[in-house]
N, C-alpha and C. Protein backbone atom coordinates (compact mmCIF):
# COMPACT_ATOMS: atom_id res chain seq x y z
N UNK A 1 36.93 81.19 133.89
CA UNK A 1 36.19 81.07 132.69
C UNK A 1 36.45 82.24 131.74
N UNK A 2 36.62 83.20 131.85
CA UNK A 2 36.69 84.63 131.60
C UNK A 2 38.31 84.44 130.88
N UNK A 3 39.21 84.09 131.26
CA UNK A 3 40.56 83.59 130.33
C UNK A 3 40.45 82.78 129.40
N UNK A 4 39.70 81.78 129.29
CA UNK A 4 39.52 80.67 128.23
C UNK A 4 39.10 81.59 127.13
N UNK A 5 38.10 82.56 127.20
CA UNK A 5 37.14 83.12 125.38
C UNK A 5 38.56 84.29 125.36
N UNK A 6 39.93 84.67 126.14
CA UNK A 6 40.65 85.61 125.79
C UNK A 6 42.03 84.87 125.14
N UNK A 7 42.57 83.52 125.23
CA UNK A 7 43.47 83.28 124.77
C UNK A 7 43.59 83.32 123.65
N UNK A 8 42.89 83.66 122.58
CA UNK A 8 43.04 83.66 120.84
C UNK A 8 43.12 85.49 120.47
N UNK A 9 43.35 85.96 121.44
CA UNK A 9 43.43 88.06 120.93
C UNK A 9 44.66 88.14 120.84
N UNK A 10 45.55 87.87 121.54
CA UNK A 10 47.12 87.85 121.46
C UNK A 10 47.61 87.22 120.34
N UNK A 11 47.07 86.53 119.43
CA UNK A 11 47.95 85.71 118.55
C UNK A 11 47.24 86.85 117.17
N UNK A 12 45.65 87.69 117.30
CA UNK A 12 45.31 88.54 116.66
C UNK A 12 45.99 89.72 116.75
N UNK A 13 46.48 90.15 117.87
CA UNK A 13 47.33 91.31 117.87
C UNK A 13 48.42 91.07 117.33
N UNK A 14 49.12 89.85 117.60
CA UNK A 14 50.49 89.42 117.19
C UNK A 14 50.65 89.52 115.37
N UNK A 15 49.94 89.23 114.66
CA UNK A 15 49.47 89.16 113.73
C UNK A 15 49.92 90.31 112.84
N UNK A 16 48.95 91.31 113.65
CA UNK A 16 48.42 92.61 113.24
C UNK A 16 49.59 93.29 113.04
N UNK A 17 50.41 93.25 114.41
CA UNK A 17 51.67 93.90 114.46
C UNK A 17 52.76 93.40 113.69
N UNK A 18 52.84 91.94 113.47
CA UNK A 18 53.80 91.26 112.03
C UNK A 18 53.75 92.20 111.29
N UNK A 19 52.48 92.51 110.34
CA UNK A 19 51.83 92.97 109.29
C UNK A 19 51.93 93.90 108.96
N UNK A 20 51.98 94.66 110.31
CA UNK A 20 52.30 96.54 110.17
C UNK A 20 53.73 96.88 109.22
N UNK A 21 54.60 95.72 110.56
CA UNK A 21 56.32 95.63 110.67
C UNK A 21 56.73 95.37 109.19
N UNK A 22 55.99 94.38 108.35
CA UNK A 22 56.23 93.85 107.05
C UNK A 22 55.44 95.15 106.35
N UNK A 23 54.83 95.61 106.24
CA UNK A 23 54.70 96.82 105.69
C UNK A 23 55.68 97.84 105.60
N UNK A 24 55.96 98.57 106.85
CA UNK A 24 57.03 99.01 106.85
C UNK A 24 58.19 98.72 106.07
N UNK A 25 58.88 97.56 106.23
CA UNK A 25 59.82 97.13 105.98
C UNK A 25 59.77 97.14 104.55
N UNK A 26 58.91 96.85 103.74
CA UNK A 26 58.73 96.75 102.45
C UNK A 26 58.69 98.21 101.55
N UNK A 27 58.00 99.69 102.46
CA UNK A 27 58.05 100.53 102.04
C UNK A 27 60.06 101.20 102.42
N UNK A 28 60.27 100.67 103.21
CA UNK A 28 62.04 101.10 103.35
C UNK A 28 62.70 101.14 102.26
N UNK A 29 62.08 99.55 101.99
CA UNK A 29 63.01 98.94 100.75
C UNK A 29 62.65 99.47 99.52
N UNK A 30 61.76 99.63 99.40
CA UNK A 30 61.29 100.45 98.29
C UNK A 30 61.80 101.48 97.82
N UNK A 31 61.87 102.42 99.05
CA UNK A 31 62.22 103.99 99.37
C UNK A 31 63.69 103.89 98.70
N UNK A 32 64.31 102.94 99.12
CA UNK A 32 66.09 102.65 99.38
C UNK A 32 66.16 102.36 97.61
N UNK A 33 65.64 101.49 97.21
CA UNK A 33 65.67 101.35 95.66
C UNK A 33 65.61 102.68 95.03
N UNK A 34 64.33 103.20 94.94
CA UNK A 34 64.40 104.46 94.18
C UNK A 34 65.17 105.65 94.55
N UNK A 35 65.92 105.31 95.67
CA UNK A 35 66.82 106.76 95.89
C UNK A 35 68.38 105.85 95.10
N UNK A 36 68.46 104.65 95.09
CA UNK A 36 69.56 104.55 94.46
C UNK A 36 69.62 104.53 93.14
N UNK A 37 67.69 104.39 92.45
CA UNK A 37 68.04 104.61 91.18
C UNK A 37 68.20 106.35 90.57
N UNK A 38 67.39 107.10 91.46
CA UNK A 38 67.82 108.56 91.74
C UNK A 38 69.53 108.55 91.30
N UNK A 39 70.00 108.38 92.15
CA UNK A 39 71.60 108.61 92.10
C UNK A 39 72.00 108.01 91.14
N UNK A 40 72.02 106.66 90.75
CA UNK A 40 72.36 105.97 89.22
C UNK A 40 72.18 107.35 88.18
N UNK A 41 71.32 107.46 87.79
CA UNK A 41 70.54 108.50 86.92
C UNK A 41 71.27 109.43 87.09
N UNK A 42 71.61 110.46 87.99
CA UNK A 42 72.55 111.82 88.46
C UNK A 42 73.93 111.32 87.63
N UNK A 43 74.29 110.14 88.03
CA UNK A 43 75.77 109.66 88.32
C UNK A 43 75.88 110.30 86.64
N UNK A 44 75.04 109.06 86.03
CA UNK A 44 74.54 108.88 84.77
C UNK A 44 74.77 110.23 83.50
N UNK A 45 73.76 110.78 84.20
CA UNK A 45 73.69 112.13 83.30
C UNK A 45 75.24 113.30 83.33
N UNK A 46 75.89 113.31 85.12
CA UNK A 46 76.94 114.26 84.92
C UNK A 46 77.69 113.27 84.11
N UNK A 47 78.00 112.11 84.21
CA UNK A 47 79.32 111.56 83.15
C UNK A 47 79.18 112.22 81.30
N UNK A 48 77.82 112.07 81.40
CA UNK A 48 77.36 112.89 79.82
C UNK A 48 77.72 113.85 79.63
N UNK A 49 77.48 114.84 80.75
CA UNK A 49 77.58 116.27 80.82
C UNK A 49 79.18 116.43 80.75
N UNK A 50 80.06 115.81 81.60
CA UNK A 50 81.50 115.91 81.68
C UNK A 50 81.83 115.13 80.24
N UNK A 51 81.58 114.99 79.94
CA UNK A 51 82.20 114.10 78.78
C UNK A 51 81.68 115.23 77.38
N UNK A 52 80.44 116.03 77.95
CA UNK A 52 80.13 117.13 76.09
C UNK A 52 80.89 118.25 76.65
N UNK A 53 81.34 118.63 78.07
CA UNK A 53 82.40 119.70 78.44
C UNK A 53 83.66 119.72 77.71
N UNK A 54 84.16 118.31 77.88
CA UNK A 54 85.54 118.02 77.70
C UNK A 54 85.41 118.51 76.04
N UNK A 55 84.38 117.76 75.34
CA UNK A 55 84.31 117.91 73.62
C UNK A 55 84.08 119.79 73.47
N UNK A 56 84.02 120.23 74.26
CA UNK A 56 83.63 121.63 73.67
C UNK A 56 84.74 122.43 73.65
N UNK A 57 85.73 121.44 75.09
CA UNK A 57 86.99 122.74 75.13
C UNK A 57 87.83 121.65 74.27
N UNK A 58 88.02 120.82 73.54
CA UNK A 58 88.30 120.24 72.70
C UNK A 58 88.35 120.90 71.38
N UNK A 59 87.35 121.32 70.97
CA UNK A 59 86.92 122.17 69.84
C UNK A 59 87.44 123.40 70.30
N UNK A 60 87.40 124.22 71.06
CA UNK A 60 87.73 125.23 71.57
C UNK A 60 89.21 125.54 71.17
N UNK A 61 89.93 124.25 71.18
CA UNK A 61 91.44 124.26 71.25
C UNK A 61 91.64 124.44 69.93
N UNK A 62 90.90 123.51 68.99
CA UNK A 62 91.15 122.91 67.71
C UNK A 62 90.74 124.31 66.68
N UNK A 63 89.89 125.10 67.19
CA UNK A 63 90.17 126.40 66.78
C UNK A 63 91.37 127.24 66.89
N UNK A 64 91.36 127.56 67.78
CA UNK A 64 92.61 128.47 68.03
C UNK A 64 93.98 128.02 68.01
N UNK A 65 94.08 126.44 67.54
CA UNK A 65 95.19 125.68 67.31
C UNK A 65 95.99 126.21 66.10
N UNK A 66 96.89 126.83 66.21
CA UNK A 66 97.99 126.72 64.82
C UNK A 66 98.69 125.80 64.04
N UNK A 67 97.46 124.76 63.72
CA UNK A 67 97.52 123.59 62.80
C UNK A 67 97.43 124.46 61.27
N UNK A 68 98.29 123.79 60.30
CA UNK A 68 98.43 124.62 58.85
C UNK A 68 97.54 124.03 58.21
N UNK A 69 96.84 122.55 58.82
CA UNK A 69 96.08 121.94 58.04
C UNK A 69 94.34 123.01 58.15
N UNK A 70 94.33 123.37 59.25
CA UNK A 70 93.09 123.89 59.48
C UNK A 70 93.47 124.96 59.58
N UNK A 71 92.71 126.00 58.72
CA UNK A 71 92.65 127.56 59.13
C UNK A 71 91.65 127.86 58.66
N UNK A 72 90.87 128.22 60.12
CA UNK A 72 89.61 128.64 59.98
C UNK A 72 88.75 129.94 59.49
N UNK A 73 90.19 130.67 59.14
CA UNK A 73 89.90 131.97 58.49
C UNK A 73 90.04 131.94 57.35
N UNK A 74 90.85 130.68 56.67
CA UNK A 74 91.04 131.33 55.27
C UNK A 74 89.70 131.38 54.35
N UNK A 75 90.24 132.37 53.94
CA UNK A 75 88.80 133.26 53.04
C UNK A 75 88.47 132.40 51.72
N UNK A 76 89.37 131.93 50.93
CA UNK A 76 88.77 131.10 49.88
C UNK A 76 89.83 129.34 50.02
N UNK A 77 88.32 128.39 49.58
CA UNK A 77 88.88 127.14 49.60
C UNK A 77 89.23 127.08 51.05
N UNK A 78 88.22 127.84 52.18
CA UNK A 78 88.47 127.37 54.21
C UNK A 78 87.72 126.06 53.57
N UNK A 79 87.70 125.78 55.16
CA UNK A 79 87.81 124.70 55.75
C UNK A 79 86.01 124.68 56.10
N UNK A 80 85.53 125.79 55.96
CA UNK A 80 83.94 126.14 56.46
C UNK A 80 82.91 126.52 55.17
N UNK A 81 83.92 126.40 54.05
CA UNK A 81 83.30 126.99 52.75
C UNK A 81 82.57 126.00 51.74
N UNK A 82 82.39 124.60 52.44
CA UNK A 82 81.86 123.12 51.27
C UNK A 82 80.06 124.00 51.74
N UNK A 83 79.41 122.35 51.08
CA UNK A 83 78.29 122.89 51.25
C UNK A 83 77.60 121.85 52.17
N UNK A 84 78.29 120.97 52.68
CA UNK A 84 77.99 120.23 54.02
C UNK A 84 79.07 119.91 55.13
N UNK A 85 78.33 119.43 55.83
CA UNK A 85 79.66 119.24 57.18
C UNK A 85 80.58 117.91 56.61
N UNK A 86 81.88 118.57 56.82
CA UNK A 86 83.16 117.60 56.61
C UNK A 86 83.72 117.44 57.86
N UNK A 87 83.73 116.47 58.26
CA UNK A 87 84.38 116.18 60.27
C UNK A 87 83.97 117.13 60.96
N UNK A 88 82.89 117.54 60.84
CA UNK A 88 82.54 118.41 62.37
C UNK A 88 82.81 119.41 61.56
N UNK A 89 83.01 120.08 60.52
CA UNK A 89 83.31 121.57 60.29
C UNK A 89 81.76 121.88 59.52
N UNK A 90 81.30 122.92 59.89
CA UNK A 90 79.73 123.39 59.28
C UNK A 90 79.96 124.61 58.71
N UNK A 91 79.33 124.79 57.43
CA UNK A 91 79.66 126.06 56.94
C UNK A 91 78.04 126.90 57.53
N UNK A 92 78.50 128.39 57.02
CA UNK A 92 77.46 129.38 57.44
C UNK A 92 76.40 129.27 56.94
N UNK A 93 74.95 128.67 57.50
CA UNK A 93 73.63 128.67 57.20
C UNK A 93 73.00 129.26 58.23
N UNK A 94 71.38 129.69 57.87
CA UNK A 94 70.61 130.07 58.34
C UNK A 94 70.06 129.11 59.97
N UNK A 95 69.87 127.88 59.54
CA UNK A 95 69.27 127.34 60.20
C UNK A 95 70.67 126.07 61.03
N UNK A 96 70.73 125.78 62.41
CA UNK A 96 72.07 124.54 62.43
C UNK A 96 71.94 123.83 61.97
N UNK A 97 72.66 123.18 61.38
CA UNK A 97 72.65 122.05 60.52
C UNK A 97 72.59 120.78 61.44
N UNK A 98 72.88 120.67 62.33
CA UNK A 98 72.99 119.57 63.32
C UNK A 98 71.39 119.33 64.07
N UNK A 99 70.90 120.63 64.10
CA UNK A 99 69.26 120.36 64.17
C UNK A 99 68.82 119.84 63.50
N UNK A 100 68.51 119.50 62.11
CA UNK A 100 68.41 118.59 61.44
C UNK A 100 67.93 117.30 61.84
N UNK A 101 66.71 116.30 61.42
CA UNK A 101 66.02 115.22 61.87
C UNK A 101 66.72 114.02 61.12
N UNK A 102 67.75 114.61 60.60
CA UNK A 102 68.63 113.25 59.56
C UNK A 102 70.32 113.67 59.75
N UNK A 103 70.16 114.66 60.09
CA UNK A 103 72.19 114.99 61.10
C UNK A 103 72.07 113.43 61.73
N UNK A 104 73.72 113.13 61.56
CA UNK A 104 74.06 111.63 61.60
C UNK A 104 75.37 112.58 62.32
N UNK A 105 75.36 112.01 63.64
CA UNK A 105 76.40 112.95 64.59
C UNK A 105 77.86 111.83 63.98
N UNK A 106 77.45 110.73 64.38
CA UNK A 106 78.71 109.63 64.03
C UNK A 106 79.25 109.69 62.52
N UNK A 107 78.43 110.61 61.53
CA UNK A 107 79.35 110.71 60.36
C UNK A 107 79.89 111.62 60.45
N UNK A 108 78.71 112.97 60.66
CA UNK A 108 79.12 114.48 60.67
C UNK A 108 80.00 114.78 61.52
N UNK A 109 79.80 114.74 63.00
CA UNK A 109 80.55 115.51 63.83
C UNK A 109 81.65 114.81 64.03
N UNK A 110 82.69 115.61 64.73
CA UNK A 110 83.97 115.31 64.64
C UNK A 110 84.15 114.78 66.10
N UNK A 111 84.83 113.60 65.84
CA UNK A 111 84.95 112.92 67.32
C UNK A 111 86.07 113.39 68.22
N UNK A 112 85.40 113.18 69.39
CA UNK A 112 86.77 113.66 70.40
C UNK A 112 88.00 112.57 70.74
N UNK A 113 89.09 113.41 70.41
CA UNK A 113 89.97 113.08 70.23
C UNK A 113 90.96 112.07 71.60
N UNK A 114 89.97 112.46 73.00
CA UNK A 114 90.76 111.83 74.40
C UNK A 114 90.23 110.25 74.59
N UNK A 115 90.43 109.93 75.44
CA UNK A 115 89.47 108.17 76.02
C UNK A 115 89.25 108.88 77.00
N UNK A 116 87.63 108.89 77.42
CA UNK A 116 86.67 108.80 78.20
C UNK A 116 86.10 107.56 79.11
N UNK A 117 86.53 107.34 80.07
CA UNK A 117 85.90 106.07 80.67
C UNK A 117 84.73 106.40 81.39
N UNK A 118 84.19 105.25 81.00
CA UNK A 118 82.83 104.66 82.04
C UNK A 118 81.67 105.46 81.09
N UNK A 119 81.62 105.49 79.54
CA UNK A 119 80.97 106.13 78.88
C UNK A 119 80.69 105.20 77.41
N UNK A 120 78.97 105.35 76.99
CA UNK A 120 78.83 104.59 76.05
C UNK A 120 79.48 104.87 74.49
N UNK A 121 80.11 105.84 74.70
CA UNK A 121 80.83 106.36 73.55
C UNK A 121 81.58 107.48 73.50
N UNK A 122 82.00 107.59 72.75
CA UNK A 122 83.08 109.35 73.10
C UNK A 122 82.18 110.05 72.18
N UNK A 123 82.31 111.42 73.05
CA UNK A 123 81.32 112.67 72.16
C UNK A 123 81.64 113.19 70.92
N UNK A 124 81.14 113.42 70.41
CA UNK A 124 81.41 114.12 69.47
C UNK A 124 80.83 115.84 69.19
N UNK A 125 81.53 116.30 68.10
CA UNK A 125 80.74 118.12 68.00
C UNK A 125 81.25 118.47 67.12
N UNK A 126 80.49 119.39 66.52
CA UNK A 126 80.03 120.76 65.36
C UNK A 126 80.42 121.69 65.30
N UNK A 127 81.79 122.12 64.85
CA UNK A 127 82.15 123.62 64.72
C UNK A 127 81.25 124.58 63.39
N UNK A 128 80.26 125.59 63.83
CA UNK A 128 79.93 126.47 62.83
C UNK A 128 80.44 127.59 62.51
N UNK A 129 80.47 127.92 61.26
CA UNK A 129 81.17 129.72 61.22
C UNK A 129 80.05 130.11 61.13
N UNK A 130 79.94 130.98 62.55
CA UNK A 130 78.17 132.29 62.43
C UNK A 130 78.57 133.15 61.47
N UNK A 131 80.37 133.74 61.79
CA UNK A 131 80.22 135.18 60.94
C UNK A 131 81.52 135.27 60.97
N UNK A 132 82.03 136.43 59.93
CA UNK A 132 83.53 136.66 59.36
C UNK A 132 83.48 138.29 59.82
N UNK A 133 84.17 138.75 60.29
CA UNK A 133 84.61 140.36 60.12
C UNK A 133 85.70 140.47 59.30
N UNK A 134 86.38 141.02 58.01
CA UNK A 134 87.50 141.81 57.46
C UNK A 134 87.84 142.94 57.86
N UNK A 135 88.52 143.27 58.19
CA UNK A 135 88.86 144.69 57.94
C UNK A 135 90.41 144.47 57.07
N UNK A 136 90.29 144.69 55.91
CA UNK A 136 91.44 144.73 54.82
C UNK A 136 92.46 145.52 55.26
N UNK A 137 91.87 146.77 55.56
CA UNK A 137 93.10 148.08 55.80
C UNK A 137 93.89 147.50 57.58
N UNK A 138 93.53 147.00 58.47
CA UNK A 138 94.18 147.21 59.54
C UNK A 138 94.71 145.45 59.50
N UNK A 139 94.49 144.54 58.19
CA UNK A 139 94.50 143.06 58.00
C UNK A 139 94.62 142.26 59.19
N UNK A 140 93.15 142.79 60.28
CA UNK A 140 92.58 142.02 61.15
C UNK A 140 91.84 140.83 60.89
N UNK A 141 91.05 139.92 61.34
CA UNK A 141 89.87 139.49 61.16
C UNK A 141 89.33 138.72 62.59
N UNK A 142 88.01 138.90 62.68
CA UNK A 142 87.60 138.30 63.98
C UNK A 142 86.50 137.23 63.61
N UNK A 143 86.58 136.28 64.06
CA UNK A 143 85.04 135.25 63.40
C UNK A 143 84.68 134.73 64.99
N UNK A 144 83.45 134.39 64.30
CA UNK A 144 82.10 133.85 65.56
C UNK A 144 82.39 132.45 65.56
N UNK A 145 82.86 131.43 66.16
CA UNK A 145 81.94 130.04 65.91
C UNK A 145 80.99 129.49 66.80
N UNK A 146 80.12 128.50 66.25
CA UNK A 146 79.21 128.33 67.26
C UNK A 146 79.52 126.66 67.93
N UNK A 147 79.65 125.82 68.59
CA UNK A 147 80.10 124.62 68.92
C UNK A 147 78.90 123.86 69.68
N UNK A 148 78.91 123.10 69.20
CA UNK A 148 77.84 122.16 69.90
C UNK A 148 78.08 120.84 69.88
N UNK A 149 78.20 120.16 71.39
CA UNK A 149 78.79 119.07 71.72
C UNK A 149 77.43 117.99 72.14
N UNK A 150 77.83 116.48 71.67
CA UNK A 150 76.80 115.68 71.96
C UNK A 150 77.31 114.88 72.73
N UNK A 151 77.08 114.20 73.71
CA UNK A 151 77.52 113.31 74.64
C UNK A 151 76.77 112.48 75.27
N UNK A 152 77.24 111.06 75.41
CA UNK A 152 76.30 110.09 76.01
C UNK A 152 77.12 109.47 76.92
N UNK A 153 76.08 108.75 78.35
CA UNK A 153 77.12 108.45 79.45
C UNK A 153 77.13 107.08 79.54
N UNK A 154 77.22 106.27 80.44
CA UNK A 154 77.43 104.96 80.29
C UNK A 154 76.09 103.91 79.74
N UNK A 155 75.26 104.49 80.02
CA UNK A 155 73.66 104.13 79.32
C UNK A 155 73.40 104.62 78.03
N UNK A 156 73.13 104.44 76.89
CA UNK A 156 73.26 104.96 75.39
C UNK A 156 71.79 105.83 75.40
N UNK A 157 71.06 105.81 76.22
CA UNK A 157 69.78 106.37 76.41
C UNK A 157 69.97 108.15 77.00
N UNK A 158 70.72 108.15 78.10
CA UNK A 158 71.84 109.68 78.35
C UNK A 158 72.11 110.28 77.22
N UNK A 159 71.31 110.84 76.86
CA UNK A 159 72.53 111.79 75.90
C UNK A 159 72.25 113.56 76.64
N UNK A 160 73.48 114.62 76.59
CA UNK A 160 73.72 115.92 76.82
C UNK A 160 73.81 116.48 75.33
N UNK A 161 72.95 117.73 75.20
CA UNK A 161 74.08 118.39 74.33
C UNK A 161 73.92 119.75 75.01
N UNK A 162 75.37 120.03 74.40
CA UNK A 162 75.64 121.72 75.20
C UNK A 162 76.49 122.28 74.19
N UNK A 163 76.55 123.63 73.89
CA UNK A 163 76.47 124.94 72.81
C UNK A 163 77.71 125.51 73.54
N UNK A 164 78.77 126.15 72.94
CA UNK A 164 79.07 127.80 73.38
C UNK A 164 79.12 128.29 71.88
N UNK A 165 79.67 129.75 72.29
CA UNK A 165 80.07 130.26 71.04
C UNK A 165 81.39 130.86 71.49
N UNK A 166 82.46 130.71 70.57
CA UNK A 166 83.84 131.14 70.58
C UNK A 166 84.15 132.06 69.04
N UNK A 167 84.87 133.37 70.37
CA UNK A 167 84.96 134.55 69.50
C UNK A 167 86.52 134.24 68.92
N UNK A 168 87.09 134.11 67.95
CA UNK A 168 88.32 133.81 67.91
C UNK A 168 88.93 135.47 66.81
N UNK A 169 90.15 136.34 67.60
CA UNK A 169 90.72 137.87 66.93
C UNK A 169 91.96 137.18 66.69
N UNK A 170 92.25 137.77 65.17
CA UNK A 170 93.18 136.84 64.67
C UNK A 170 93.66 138.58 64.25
N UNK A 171 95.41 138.67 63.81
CA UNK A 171 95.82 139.84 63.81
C UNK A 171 95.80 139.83 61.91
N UNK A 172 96.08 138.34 61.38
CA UNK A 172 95.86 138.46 59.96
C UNK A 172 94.95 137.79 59.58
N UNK A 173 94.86 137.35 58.22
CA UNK A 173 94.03 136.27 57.93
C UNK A 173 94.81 135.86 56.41
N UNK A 174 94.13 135.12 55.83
CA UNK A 174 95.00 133.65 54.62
C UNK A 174 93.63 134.20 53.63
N UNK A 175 94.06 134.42 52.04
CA UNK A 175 93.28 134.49 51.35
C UNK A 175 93.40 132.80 50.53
């Protein structure tokens, strides 16, 4: 008699323990999602980051390049002397111009010149002149620029930006 009121606990335990198991299983999956959207996101952001690197030593080059079209020293009628940005070139102001709440990177800045894959666009960047040194008598000159690269990765929502400043010693300079 004593077995008959116990045959219905086993199908309650059985139950119980489904329930646990489907719990579990559901927090795995869960877990497993957000660590792969974790990594998406990482993947995400270094492609940005590698992609405003590449634009900075890009600019980097395009300075110190001995192109006749660009010379970034010459003293009257440069290339840094308008009174807004022409392809990425910024003349000397107080404040960056690319900070700015109406800087339009896709007009202003100057696009990079390589193909970038697996990216929602190629970067672009801002060469500024901070500052000029002359020295007339030894017809040195040394200038500051400041560079700032924008970059977005395969999601248009990614965006990087990253700064250097490049000292460029030139032995003459172009009036």
């Amino acid at each position: 008699m004593c077995q008959s009121k116990q045959q219905g606990v086993i199908l309650i335990i059985s139950l119980v323990m489904l329930l646990l198991l489907t719990l579990i299983a559901v927090s795995g999956m869960q877990t497993t999602t957000l660590e792969e959207k974790i990594a998406g996101n990482k993947r995400n952001r270094n492609l940005a980051f590698q992609a405003a690197e590449s634009a900075l030593r890009e600019a980097e080059q395009f300075i110190q390049g001995a192109d006749t079209a660009f010379n970034p020293l010459k003293l009257s009628n440069g290339p840094f002397q308008g009174a807004d940005c022409s392809n990425g070139l910024c003349p000397t102001i107080s404040s960056p111009i690319w900070a700015a709440a109406d800087f339009n990177w896709s007009v202003k800045g100057r696009s990079y010149t390589g193909a970038l894959q697996a990216i929602n666009q190629q970067p672009r960047y801002v060469i500024e002149l901070l500052e000029q040194k002359v020295n007339v008598d030894s017809n040195k000159m040394n200038a500051l620029f400041r560079i700032t690269a924008m970059a977005w990765g395969s999601d248009p929502n990614v965006v990087v930006q990253l700064q250097s400043l490049y000292n460029l010693k030139v032995n003459s300079f172009v009036y």
